[in-house]
N, C-alpha and C. Protein backbone atom coordinates (compact mmCIF):
# COMPACT_ATOMS: atom_id res chain seq x y z
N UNK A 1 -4.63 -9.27 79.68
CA UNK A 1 -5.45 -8.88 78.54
C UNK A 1 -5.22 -9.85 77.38
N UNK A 2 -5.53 -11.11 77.91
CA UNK A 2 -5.75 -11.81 75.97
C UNK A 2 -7.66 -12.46 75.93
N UNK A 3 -7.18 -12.32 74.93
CA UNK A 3 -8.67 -13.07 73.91
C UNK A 3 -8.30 -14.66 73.94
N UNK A 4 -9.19 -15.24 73.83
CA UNK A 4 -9.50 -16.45 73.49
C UNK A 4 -10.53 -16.95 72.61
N UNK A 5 -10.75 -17.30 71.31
CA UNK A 5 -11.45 -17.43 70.47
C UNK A 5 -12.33 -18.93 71.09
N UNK A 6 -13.30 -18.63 71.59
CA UNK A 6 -13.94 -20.43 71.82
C UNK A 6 -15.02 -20.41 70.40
N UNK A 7 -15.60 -19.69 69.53
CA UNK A 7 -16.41 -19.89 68.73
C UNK A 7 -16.42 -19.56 67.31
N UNK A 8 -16.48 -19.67 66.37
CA UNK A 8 -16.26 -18.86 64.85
C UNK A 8 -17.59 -18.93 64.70
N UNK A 9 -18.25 -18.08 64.44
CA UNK A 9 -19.69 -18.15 63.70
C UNK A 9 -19.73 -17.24 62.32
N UNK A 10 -19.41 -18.15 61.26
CA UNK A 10 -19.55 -18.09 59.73
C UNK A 10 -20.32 -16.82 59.53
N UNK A 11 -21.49 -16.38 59.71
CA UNK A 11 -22.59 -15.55 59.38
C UNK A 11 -22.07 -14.09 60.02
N UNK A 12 -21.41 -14.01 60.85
CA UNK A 12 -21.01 -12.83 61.97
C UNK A 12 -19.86 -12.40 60.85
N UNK A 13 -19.50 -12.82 59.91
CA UNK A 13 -18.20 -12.50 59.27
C UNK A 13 -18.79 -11.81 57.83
N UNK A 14 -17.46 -11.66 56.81
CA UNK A 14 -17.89 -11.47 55.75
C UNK A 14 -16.52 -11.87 54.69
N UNK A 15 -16.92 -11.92 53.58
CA UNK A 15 -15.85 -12.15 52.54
C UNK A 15 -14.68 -10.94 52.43
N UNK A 16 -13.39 -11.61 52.52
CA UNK A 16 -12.70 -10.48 52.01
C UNK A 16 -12.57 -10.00 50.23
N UNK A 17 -12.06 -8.72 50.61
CA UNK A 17 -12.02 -8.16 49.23
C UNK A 17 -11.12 -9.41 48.34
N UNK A 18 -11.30 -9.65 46.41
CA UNK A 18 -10.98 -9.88 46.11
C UNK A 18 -9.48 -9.04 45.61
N UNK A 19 -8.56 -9.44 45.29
CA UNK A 19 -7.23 -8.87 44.81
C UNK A 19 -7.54 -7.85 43.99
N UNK A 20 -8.26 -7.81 42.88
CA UNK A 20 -8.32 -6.75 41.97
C UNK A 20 -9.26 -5.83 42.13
N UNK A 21 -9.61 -5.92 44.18
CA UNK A 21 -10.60 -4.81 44.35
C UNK A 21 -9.92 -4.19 45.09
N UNK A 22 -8.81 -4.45 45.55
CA UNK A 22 -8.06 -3.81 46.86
C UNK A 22 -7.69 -2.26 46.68
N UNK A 23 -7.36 -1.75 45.51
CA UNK A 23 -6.87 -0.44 45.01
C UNK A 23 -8.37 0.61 45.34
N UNK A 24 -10.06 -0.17 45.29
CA UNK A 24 -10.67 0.62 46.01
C UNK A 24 -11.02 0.61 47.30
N UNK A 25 -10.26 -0.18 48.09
CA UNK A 25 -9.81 0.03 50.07
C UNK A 25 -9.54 1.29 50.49
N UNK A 26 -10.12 2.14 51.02
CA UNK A 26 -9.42 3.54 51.90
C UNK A 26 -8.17 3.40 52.39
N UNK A 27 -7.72 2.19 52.79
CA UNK A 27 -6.52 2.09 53.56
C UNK A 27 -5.32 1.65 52.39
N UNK A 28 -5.84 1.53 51.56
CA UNK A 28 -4.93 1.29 50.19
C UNK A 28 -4.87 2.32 49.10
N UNK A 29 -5.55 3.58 49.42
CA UNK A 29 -5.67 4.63 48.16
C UNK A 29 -4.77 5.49 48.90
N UNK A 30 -4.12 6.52 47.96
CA UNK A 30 -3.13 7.45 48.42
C UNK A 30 -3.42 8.46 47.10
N UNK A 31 -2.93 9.61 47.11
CA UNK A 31 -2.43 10.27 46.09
C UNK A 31 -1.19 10.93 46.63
N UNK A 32 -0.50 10.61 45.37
CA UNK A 32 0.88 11.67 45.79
C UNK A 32 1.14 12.87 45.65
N UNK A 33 2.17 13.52 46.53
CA UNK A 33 2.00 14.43 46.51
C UNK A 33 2.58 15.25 44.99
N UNK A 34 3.31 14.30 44.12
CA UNK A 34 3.88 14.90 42.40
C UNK A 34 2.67 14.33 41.47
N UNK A 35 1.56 14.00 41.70
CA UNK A 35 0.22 13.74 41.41
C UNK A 35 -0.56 14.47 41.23
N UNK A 36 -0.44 15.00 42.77
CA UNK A 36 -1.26 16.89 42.79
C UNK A 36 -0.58 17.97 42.37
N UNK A 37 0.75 17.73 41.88
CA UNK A 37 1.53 19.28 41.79
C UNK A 37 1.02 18.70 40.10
N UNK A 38 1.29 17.75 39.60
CA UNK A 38 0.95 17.05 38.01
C UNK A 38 -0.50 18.17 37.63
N UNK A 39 -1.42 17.63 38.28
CA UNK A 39 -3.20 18.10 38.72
C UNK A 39 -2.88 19.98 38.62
N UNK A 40 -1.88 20.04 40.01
CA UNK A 40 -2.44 21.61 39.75
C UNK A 40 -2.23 22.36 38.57
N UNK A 41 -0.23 21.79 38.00
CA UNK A 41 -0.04 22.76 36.58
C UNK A 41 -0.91 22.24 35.18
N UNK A 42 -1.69 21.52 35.12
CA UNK A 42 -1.82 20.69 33.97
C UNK A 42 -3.37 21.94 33.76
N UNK A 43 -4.25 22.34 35.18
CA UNK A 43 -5.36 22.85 35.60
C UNK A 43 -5.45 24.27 34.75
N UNK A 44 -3.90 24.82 35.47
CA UNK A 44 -3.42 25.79 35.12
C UNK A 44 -4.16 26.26 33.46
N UNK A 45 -3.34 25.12 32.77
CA UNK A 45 -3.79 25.36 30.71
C UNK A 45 -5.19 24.97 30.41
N UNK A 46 -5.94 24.45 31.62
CA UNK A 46 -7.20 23.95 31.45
C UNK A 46 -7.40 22.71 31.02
N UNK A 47 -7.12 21.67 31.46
CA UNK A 47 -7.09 20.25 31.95
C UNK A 47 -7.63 19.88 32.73
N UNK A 48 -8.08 19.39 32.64
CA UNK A 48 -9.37 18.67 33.95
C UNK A 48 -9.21 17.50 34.62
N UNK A 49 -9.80 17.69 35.61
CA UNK A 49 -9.04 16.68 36.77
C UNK A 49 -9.53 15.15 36.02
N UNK A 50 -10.80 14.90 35.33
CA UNK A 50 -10.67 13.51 34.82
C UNK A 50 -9.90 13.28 33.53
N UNK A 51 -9.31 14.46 33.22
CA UNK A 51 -8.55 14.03 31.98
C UNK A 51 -6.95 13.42 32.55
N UNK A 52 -6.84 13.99 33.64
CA UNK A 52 -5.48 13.61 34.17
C UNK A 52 -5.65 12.45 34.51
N UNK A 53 -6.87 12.16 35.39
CA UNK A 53 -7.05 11.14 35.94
C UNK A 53 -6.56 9.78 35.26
N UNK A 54 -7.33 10.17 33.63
CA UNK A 54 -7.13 9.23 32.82
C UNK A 54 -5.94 8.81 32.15
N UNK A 55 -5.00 10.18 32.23
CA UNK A 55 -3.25 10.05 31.92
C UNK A 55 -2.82 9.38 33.10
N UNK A 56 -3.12 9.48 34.02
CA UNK A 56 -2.36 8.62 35.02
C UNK A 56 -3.00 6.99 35.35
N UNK A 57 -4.20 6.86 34.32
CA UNK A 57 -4.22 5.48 34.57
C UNK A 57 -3.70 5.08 33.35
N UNK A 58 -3.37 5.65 32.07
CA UNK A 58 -3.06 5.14 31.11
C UNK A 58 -1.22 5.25 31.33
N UNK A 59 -1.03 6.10 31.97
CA UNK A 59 0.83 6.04 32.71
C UNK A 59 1.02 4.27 33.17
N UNK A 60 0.26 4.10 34.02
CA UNK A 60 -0.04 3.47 34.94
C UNK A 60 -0.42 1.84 34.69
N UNK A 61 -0.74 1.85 33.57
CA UNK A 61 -1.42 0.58 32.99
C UNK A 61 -2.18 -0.06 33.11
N UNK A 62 -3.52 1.06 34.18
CA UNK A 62 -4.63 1.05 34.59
C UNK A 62 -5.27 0.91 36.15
N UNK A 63 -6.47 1.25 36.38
CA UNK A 63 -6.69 1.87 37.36
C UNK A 63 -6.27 1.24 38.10
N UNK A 64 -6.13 -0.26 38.41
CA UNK A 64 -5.71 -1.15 39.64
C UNK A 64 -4.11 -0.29 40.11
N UNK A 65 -3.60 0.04 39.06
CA UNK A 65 -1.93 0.26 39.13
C UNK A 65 -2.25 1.65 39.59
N UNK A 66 -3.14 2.70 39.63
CA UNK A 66 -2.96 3.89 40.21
C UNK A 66 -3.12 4.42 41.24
N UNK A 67 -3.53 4.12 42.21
CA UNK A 67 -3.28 3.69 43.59
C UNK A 67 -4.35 4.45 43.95
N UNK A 68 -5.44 5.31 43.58
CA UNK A 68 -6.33 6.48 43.72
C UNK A 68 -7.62 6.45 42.96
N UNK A 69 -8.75 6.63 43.11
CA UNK A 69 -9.39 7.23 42.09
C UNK A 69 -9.63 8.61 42.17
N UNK A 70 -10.45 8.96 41.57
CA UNK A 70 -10.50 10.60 40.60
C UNK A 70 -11.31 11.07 41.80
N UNK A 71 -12.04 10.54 42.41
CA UNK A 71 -12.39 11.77 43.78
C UNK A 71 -11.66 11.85 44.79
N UNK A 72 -10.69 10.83 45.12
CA UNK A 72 -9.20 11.03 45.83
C UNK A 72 -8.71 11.89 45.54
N UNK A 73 -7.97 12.28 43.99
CA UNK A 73 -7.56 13.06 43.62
C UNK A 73 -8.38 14.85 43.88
N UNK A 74 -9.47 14.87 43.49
CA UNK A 74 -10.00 15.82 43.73
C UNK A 74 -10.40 16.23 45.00
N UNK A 75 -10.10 15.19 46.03
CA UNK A 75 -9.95 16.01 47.30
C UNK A 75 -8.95 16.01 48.04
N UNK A 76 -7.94 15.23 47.42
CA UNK A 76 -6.67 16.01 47.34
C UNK A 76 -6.05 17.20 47.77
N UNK A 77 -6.21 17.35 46.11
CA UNK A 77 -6.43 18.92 45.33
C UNK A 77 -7.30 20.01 46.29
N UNK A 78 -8.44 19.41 46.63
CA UNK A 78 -9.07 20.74 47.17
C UNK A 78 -8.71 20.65 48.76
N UNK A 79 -7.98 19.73 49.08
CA UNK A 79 -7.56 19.82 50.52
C UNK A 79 -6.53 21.09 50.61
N UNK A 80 -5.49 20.81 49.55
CA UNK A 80 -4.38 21.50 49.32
C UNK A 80 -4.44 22.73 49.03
N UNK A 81 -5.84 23.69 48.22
CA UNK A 81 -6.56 24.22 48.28
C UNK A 81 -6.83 25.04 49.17
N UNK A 82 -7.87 24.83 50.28
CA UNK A 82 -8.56 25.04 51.36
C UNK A 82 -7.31 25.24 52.82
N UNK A 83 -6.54 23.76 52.86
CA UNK A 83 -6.86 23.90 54.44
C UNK A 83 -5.31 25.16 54.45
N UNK A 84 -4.77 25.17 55.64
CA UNK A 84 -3.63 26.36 55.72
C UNK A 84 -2.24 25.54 55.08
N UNK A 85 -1.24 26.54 54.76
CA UNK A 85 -0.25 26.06 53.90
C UNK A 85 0.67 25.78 54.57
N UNK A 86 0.80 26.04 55.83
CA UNK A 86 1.86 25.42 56.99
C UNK A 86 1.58 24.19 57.26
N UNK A 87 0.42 23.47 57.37
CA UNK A 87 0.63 22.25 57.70
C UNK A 87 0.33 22.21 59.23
N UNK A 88 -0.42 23.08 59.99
CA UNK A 88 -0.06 23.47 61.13
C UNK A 88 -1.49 23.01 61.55
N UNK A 89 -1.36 21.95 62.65
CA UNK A 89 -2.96 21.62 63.23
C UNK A 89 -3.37 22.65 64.10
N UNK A 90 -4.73 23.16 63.71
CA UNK A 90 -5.33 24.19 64.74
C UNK A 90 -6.36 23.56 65.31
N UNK A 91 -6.13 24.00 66.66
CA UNK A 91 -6.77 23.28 67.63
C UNK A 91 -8.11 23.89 68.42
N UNK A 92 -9.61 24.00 67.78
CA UNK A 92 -10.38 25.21 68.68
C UNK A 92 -11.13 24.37 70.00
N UNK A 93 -10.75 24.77 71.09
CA UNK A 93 -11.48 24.77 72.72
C UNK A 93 -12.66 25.32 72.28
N UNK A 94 -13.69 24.44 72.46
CA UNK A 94 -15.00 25.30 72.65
C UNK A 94 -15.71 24.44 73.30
N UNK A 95 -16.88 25.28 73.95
CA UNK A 95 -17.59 24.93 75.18
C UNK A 95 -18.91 25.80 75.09
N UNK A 96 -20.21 25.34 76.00
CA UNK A 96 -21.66 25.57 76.14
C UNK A 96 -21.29 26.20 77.73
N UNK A 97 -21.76 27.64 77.40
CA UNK A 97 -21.72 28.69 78.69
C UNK A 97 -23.20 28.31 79.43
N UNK A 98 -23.00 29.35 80.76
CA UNK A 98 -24.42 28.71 81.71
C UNK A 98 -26.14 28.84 80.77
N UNK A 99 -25.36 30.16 79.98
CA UNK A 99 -26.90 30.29 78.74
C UNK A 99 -27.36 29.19 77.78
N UNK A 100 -26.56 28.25 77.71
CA UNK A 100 -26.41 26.94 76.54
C UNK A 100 -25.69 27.64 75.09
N UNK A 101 -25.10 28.51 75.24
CA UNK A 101 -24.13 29.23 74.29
C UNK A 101 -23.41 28.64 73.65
N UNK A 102 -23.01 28.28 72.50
CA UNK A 102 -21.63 27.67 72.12
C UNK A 102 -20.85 29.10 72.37
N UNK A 103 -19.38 28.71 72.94
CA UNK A 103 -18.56 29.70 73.40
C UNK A 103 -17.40 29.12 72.41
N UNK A 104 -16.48 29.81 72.04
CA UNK A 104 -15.08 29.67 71.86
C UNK A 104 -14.06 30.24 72.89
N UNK A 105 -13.04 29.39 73.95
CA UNK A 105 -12.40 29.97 75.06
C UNK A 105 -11.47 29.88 74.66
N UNK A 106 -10.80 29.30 73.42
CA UNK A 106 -9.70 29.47 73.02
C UNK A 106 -9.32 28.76 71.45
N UNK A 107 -7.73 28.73 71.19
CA UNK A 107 -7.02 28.19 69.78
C UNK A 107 -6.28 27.89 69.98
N UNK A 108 -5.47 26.73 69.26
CA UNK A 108 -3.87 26.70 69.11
C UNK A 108 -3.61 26.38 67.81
N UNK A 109 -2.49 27.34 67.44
CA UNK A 109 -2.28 26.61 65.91
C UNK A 109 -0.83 26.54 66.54
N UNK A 110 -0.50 25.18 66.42
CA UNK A 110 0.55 23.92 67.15
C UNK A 110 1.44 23.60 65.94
N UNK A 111 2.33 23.16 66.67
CA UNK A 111 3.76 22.85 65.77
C UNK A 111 3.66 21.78 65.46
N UNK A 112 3.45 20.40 66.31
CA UNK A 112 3.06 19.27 65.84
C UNK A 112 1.99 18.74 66.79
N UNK A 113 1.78 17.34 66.03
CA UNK A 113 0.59 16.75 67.48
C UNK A 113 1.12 15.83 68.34
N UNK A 114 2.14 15.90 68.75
CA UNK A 114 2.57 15.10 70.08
C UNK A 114 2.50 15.25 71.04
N UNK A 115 2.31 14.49 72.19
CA UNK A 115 1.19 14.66 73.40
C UNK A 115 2.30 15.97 74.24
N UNK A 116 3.12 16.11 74.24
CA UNK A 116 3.66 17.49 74.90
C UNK A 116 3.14 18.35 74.58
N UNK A 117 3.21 18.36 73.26
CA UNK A 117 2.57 19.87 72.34
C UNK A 117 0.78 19.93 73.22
N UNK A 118 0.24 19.00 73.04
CA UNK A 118 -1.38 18.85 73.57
C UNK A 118 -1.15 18.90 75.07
N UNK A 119 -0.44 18.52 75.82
CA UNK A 119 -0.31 18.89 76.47
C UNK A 119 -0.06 20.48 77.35
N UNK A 120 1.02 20.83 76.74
CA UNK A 120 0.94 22.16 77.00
C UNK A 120 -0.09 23.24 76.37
N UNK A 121 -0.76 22.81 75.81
CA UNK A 121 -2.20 23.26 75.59
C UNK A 121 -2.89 23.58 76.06
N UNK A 122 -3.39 22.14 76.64
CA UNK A 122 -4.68 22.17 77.92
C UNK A 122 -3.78 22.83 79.06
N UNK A 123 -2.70 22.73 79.30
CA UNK A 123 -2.14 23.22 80.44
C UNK A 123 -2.11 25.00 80.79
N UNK A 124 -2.21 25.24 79.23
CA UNK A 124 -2.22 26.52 79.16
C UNK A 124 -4.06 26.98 79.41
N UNK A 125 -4.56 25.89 79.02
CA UNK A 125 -6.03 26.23 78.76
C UNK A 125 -6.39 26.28 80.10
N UNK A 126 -5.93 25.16 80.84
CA UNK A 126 -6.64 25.07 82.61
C UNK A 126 -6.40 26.32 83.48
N UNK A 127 -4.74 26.83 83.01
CA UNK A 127 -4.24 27.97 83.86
C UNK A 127 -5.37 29.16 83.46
N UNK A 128 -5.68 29.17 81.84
CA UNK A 128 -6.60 30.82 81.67
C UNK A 128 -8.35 30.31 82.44
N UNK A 129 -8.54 29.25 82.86
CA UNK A 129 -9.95 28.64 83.13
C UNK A 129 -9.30 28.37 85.03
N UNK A 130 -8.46 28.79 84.98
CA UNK A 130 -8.09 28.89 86.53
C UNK A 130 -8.24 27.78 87.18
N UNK A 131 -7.93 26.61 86.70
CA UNK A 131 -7.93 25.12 87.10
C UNK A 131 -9.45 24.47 86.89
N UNK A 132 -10.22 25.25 86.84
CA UNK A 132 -11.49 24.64 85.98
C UNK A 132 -11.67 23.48 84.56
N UNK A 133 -11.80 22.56 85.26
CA UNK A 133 -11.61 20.89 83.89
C UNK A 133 -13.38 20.96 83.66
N UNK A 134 -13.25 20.78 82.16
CA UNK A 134 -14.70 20.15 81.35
C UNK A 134 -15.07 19.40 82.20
N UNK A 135 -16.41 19.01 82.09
CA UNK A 135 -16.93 18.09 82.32
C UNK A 135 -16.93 17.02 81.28
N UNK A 136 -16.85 17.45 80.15
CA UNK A 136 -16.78 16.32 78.90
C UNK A 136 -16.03 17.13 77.70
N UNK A 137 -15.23 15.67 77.06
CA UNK A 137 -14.12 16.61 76.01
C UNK A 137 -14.65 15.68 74.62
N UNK A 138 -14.85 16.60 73.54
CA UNK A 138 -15.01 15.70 72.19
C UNK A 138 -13.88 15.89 71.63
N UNK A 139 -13.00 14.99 70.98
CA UNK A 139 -11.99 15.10 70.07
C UNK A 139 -12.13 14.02 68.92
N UNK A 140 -11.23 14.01 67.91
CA UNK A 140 -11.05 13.12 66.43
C UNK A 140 -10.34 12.17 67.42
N UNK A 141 -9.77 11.00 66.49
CA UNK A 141 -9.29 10.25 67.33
C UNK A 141 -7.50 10.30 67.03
N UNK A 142 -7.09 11.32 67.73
CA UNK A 142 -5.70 11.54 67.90
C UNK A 142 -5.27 11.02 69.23
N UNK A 143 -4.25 9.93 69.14
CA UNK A 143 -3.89 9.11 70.06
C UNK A 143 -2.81 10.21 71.29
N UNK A 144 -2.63 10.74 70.84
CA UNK A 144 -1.35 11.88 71.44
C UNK A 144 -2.76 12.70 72.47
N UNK A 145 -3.49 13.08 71.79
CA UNK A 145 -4.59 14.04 72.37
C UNK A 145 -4.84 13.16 73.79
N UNK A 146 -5.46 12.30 73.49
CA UNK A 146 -6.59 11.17 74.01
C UNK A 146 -5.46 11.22 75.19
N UNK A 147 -4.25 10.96 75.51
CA UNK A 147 -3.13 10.98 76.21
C UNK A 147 -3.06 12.03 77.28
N UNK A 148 -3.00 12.78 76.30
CA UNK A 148 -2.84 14.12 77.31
C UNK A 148 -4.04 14.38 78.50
N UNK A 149 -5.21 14.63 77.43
CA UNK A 149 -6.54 14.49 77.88
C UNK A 149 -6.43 13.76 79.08
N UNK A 150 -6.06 12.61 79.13
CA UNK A 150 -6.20 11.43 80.12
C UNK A 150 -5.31 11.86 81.16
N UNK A 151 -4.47 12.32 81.09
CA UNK A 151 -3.05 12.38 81.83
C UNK A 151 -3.50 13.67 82.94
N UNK A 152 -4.03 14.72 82.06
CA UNK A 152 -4.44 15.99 82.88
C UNK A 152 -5.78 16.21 82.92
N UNK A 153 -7.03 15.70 82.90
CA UNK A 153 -7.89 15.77 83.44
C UNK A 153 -8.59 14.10 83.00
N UNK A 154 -8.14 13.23 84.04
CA UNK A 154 -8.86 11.81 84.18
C UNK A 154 -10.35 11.79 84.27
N UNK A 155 -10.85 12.82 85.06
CA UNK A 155 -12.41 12.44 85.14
C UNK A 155 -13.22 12.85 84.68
N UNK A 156 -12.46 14.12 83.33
CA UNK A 156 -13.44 14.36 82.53
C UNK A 156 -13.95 13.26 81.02
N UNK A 157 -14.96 12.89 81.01
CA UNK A 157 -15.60 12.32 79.88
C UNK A 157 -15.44 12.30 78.55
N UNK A 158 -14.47 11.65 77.71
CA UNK A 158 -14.01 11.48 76.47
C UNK A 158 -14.57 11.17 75.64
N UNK A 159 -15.69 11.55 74.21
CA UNK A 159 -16.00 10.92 73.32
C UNK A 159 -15.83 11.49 72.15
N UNK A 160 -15.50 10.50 71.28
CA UNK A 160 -15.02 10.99 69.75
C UNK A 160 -16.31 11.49 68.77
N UNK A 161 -15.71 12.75 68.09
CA UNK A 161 -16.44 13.53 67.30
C UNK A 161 -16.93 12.68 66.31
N UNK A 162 -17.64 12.66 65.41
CA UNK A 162 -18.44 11.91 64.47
C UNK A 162 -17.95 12.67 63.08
């Protein structure tokens, strides 16, 4: 498995980001987590998420230096919000019955996502489906999953959710 580059074609490419754009990269924004606890008590006295926003770029010595912008922050916040407070990935099995039904055949709310854990999942899932494998599995792209998936049912059809 190697590559061999025989061609560069200029036009097929594009410019990279300049330096003082990098802080708005997805793979370069973060918020922390004493950012959002900052966000939630400040909310509390009635403070608003762009007023913080703006204390933490003026902390900060401006937006390049704050590693986030203000809808980062606010979905954050409403992640922290919303999703469950354990931290616990839940996992829903669902499937199209002979009626074209969406069915739910099962859940897991899992301890972590490592391919054992997913593993003993589906393992549990095949035993209540009595060795019965999908014909096709959609998942996010969790490398641990994709593993398992592969490991215990090879010939069912893998494509990632959108």
């Amino acid at each position: 498995m190697m590559w061999v580059v025989r061609e560069f074609v200029i036009e097929h490419t594009h410019n990279l980001s300049p330096p003082n754009h990098i802080q708005f990269l997805r793979s370069h924004r973060s918020v922390k987590d004493s950012e959002i606890a900052q966000l939630q008590s400040w909310q509390i006295v009635g403070v608003k998420t762009a007023q913080v926003m703006d204390h933490l770029v003026d902390q900060s010595g401006g937006y390049s230096n704050v590693g986030h912008t203000k809808k980062d922050l606010q979905n954050s916040l409403d992640s922290v919000r919303r999703t469950n407070v354990y931290r616990r990935p839940l996992v829903m099995l669902v499937g199209i019955n002979h009626h074209h039904s969406t069915v739910i055949f099962g859940f897991g709310l899992l301890g972590d996502e490592t391919m054992d854990t997913y593993t003993w999942l589906l393992q549990t899932f095949l035993v209540a489906k009595h060795g019965k494998k999908p014909k096709s599995v959609v998942t996010d792209g969790d490398k641990a999953m994709h593993k398992a998936i592969k490991t215990l049912m090879p010939e069912s059809v893998r494509r990632l959710c959108c």
